[in-house]
N, C-alpha and C. Protein backbone atom coordinates (compact mmCIF):
# COMPACT_ATOMS: atom_id res chain seq x y z
N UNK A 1 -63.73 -72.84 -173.94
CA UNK A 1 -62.42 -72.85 -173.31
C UNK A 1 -61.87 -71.43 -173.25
N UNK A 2 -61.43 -71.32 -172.15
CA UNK A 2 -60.84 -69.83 -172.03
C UNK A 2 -59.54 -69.84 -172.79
N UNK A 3 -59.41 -68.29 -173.20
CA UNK A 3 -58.16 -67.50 -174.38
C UNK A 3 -56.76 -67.74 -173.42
N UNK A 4 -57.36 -67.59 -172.08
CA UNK A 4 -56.15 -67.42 -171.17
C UNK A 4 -54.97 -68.97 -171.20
N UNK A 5 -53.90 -68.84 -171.01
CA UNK A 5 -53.13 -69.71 -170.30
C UNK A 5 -53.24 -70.50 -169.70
N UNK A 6 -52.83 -71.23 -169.04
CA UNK A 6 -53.07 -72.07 -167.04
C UNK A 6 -52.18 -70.39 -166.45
N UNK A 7 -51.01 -70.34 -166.66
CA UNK A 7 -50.05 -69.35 -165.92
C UNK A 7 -50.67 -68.19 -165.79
N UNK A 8 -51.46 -67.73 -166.77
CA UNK A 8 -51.90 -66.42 -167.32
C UNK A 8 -53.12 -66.68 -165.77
N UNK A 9 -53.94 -67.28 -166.15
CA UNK A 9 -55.23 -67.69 -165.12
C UNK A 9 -54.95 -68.13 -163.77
N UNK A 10 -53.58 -68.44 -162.94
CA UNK A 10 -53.52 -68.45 -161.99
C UNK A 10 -52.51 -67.42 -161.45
N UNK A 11 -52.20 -66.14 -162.35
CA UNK A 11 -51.75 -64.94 -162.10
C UNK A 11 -52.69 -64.36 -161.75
N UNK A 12 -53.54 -63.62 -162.66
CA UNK A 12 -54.73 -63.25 -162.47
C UNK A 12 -55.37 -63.83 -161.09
N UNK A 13 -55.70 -64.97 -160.66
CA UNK A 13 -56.50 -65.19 -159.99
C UNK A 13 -55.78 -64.66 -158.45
N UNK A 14 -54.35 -64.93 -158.57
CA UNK A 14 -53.58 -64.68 -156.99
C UNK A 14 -53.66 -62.77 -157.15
N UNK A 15 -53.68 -62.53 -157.88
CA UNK A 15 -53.43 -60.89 -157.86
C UNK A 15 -54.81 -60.33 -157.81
N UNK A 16 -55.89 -61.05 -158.10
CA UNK A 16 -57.30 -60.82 -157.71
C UNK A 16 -57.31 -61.09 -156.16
N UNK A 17 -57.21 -61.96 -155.19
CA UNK A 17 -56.88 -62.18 -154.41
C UNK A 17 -56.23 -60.99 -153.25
N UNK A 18 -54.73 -61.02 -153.51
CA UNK A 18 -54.01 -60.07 -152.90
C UNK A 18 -54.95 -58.29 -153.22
N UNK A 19 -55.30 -58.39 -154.17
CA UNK A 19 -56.49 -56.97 -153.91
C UNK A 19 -57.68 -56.98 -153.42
N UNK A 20 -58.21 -58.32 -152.88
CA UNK A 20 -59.38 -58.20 -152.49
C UNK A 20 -58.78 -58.44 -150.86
N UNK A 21 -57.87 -58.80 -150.56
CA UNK A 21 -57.13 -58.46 -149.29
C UNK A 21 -56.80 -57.40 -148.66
N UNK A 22 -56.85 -56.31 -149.71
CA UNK A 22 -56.92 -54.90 -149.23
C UNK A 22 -57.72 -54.74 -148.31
N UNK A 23 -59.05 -55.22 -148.42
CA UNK A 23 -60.30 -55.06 -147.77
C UNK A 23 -60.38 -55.36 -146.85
N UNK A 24 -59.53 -56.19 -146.10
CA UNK A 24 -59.56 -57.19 -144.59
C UNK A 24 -58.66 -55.99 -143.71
N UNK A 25 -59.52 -56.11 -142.61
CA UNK A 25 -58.78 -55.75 -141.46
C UNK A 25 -57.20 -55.77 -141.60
N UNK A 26 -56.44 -54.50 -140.96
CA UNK A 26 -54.86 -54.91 -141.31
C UNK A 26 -54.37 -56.07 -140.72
N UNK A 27 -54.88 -56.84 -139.49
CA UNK A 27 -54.11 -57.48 -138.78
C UNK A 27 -54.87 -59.06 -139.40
N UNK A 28 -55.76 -59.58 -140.39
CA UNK A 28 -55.98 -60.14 -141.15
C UNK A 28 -55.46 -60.43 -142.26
N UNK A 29 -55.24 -58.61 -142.67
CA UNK A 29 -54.93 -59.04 -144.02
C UNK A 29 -53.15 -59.48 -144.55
N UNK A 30 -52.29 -58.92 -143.20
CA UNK A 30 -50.93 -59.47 -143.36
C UNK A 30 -51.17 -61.19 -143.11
N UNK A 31 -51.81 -61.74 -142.63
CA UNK A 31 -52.17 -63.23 -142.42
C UNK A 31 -52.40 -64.02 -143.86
N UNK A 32 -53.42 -63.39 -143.99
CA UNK A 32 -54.11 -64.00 -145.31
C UNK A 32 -53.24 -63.62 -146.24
N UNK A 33 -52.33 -62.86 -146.85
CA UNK A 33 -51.95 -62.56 -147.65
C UNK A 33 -50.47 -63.40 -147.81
N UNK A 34 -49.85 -63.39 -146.44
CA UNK A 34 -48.63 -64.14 -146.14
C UNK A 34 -49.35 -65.55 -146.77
N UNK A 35 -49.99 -66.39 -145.90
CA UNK A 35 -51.35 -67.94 -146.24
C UNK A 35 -51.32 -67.60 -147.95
N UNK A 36 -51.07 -66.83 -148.18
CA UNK A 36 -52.09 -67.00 -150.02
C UNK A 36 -50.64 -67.10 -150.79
N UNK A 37 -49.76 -66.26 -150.47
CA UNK A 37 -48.24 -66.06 -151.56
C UNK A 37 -47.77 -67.88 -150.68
N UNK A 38 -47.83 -68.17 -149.83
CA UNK A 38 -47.16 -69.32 -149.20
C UNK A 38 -48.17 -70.53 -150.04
N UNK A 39 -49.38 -70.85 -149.96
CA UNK A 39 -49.77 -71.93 -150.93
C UNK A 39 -49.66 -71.68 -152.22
N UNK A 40 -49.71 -70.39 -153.44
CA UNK A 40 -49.38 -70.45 -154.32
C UNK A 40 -48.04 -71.10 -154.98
N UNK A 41 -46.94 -70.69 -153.89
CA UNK A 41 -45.24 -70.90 -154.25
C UNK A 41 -45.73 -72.45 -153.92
N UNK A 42 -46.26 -73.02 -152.85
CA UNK A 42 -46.03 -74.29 -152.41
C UNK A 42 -46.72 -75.20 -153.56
N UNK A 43 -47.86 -74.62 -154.53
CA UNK A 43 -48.40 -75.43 -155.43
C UNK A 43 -47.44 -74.96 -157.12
N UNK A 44 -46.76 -74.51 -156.93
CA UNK A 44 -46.22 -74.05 -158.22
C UNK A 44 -45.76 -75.24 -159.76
N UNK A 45 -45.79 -76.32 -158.86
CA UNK A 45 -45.04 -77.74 -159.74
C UNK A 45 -46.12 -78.72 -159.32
N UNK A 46 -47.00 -78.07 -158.87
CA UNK A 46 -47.86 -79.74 -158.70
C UNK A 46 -48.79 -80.18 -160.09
N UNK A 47 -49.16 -81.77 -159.80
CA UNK A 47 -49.67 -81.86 -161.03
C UNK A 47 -51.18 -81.56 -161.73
N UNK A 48 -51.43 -81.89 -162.45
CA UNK A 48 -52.64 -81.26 -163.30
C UNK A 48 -53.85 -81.45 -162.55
N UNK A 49 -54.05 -82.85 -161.84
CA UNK A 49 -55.23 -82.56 -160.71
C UNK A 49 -55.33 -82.14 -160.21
N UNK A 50 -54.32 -82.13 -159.33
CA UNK A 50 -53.72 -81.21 -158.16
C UNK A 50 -54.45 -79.53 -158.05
N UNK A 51 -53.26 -79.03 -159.49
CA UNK A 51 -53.97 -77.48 -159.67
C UNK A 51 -54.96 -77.43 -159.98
N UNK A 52 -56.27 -77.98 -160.71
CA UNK A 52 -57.31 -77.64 -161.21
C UNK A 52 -58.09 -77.88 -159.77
N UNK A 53 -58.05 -78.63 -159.06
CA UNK A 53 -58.74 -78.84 -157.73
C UNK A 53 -58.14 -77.26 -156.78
N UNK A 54 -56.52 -77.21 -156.81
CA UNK A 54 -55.91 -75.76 -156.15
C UNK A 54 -57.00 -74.87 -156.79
N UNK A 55 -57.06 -74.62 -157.77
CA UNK A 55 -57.36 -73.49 -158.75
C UNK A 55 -58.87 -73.02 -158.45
N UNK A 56 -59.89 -74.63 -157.88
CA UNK A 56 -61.05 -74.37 -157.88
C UNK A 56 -61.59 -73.65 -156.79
N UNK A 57 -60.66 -74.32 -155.37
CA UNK A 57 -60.83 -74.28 -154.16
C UNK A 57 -60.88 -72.12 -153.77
N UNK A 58 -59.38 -72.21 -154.52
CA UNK A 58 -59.34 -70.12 -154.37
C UNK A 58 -59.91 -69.33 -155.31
N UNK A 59 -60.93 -69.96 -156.37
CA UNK A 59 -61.96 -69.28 -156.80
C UNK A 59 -62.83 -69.40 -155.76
N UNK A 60 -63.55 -70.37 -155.32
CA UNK A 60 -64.53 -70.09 -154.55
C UNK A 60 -64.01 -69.74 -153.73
N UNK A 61 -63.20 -69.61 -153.24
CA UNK A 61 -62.43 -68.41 -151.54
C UNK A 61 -62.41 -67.32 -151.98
N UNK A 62 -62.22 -67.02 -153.56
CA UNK A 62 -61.97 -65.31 -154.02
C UNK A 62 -63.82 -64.66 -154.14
N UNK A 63 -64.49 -65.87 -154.53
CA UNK A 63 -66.22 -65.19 -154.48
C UNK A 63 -66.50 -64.98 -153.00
N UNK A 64 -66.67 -65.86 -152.12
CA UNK A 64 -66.56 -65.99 -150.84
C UNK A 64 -66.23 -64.39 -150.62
N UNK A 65 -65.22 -64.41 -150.60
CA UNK A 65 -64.63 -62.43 -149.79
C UNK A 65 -65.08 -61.53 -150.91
N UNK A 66 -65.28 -61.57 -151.89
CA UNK A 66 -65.58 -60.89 -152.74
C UNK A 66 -67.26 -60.20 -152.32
N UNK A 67 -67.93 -61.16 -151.91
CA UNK A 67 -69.55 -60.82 -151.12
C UNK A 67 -69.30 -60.86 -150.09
N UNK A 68 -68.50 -61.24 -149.11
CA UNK A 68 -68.30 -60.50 -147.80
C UNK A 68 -67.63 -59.14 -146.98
N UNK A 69 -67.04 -58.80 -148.17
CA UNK A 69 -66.67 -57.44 -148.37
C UNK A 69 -67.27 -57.08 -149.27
N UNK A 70 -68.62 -56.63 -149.47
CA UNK A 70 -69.25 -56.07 -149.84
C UNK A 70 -68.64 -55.15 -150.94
N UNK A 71 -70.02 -54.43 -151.92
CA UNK A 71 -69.63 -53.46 -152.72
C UNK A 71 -68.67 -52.27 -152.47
N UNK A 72 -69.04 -51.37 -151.61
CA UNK A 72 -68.10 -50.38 -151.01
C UNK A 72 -67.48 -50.68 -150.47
N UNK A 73 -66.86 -51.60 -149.64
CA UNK A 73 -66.30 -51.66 -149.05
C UNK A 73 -66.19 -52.69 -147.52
N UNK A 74 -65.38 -52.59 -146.58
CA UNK A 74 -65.65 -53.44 -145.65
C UNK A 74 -67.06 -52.88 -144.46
N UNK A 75 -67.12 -51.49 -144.87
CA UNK A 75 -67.72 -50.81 -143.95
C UNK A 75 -69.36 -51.36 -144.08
N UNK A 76 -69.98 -51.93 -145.36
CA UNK A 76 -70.98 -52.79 -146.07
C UNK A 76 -70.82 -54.09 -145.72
N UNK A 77 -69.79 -54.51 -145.47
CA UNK A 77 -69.81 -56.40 -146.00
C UNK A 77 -70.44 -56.50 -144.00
N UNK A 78 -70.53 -58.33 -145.00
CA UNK A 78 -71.32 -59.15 -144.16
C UNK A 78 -70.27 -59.34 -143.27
N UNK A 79 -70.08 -60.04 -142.03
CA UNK A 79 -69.27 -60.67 -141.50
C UNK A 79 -68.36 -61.89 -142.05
N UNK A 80 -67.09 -61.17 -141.91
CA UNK A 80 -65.85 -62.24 -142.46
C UNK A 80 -65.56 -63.30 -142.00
N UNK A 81 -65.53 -64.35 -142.68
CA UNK A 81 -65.38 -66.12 -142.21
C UNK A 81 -66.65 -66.59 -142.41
N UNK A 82 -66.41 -68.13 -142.49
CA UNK A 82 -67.45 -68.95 -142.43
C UNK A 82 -67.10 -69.87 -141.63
N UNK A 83 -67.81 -70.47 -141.26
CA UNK A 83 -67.49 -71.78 -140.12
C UNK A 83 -67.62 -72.73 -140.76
N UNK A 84 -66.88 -73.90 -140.79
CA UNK A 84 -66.87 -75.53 -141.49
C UNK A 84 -67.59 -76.06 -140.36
N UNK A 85 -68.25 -76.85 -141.22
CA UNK A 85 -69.16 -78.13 -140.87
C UNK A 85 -68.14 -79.07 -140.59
N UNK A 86 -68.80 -80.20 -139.75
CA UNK A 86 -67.85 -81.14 -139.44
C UNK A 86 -67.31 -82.55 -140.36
N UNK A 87 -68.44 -82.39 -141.93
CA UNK A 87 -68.43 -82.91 -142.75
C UNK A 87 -66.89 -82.72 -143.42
N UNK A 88 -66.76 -81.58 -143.92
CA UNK A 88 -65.48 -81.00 -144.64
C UNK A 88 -64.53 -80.85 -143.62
N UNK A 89 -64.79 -80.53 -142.15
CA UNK A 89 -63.39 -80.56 -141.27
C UNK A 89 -62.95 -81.82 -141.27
N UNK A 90 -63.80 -83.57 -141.30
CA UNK A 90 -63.04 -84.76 -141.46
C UNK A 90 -62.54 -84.92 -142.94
N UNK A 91 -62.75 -84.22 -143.68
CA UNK A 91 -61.73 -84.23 -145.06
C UNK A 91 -60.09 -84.03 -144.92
N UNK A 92 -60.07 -83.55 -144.13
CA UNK A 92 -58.69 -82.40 -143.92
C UNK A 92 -57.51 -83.77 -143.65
N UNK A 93 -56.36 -83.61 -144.16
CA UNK A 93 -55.29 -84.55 -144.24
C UNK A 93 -54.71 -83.69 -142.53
N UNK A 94 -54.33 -84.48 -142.09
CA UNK A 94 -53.56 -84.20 -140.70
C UNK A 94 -53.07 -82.94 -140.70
N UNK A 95 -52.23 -82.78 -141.76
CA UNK A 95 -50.91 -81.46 -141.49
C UNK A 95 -52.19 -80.26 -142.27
N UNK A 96 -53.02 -80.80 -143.05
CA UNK A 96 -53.97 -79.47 -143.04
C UNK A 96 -55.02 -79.04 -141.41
N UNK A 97 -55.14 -80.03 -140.77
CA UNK A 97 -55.41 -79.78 -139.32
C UNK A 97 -54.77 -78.83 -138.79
N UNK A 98 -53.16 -79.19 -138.31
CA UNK A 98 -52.33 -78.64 -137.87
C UNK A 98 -51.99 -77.21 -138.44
N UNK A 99 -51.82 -76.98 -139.58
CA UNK A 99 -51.93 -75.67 -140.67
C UNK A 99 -53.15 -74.93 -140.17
N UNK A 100 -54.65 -75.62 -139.70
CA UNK A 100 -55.59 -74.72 -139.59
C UNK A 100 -55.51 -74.44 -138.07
N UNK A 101 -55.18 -75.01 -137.17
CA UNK A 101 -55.00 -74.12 -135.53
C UNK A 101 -54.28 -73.68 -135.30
N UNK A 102 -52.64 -74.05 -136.24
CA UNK A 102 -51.58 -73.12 -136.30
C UNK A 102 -52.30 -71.62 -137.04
N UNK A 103 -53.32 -71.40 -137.72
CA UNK A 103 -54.06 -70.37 -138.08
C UNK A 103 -55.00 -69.75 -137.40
N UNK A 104 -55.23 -70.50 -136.38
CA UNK A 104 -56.60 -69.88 -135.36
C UNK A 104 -55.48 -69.24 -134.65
N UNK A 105 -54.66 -69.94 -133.92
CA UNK A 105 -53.70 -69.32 -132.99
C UNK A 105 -53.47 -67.57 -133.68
N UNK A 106 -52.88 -68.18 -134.58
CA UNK A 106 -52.39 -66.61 -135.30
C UNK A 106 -53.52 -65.60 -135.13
N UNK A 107 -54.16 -66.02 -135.83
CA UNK A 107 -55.43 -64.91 -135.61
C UNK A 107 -56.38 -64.65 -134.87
N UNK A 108 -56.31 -65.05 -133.98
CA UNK A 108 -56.90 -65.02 -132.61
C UNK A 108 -55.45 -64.17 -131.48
N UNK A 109 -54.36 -64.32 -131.77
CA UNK A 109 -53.39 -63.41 -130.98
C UNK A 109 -52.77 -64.00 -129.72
N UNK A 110 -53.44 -65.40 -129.85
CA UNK A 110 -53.21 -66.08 -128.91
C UNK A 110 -51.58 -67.37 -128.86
N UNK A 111 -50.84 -66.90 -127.55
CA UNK A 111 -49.77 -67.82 -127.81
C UNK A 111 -49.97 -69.82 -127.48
N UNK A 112 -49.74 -70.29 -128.43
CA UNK A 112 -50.35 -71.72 -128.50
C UNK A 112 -49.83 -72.35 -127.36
N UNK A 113 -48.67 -72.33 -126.33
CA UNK A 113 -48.12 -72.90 -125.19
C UNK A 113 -48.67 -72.64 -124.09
N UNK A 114 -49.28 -71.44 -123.60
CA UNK A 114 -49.81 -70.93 -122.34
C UNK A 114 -51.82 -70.27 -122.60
N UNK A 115 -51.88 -70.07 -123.56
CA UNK A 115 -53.32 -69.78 -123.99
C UNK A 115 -53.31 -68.30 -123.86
N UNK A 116 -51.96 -67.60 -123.10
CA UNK A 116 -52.32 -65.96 -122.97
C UNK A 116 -51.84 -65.76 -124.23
N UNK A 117 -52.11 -64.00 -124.31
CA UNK A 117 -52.07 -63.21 -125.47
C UNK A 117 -50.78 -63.09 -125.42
N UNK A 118 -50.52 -62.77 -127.15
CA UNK A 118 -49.40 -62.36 -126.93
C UNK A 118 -48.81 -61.00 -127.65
């Protein structure tokens, strides 16, 4: 069992996070970073399943970028993102649907009413 906290261990883990965000493209990394402080605050009171499932999901998102931004840097890493299978995209509760094309939109630059840029 780890020395750490729960609080202590999901400090650490969001501030591991927000520095490995350094590494993303700027116009990524204000996205992802806004996405990461917004589900942390939003999970702050949930209950014990809840976080240990939260907790598991942005470890493996923090290894994930951690080897896709490579050792030195981004100028090394592999290509950023992975694509979901259609297995784990029918997992998704509705408003996590909606949360994820309200996220393509964003990062893609594209306005969701007319399809032009914006």
């Amino acid at each position: 069992m780890s020395s750490l906290s729960h609080v202590q261990r999901v400090r650490m883990l969001y501030k591991t996070i927000l520095r490995l965000h350094r590494g993303l493209p700027a116009e990524i990394q204000v996205l992802g970073t806004s996405y990461v402080r917004d589900e942390f605050e939003r999970h702050k009171n949930c209950d014990e399943v809840t976080a240990n499932i939260f907790l598991n999901e942005w470890t493996e998102y923090a290894i994930a970028l951690t080897k896709q931004l490579g050792l030195k840097g981004p100028h090394t890493a592999k290509p950023l993102g992975e694509n979901l299978n259609e297995e784990d995209f029918n997992k998704f509760r509705d408003e996590q649907v909606v949360q994820l094309y309200e996220l393509m939109i964003a990062a893609s630059g594209k306005n969701n009413k007319n399809g032009k840029d914006t």
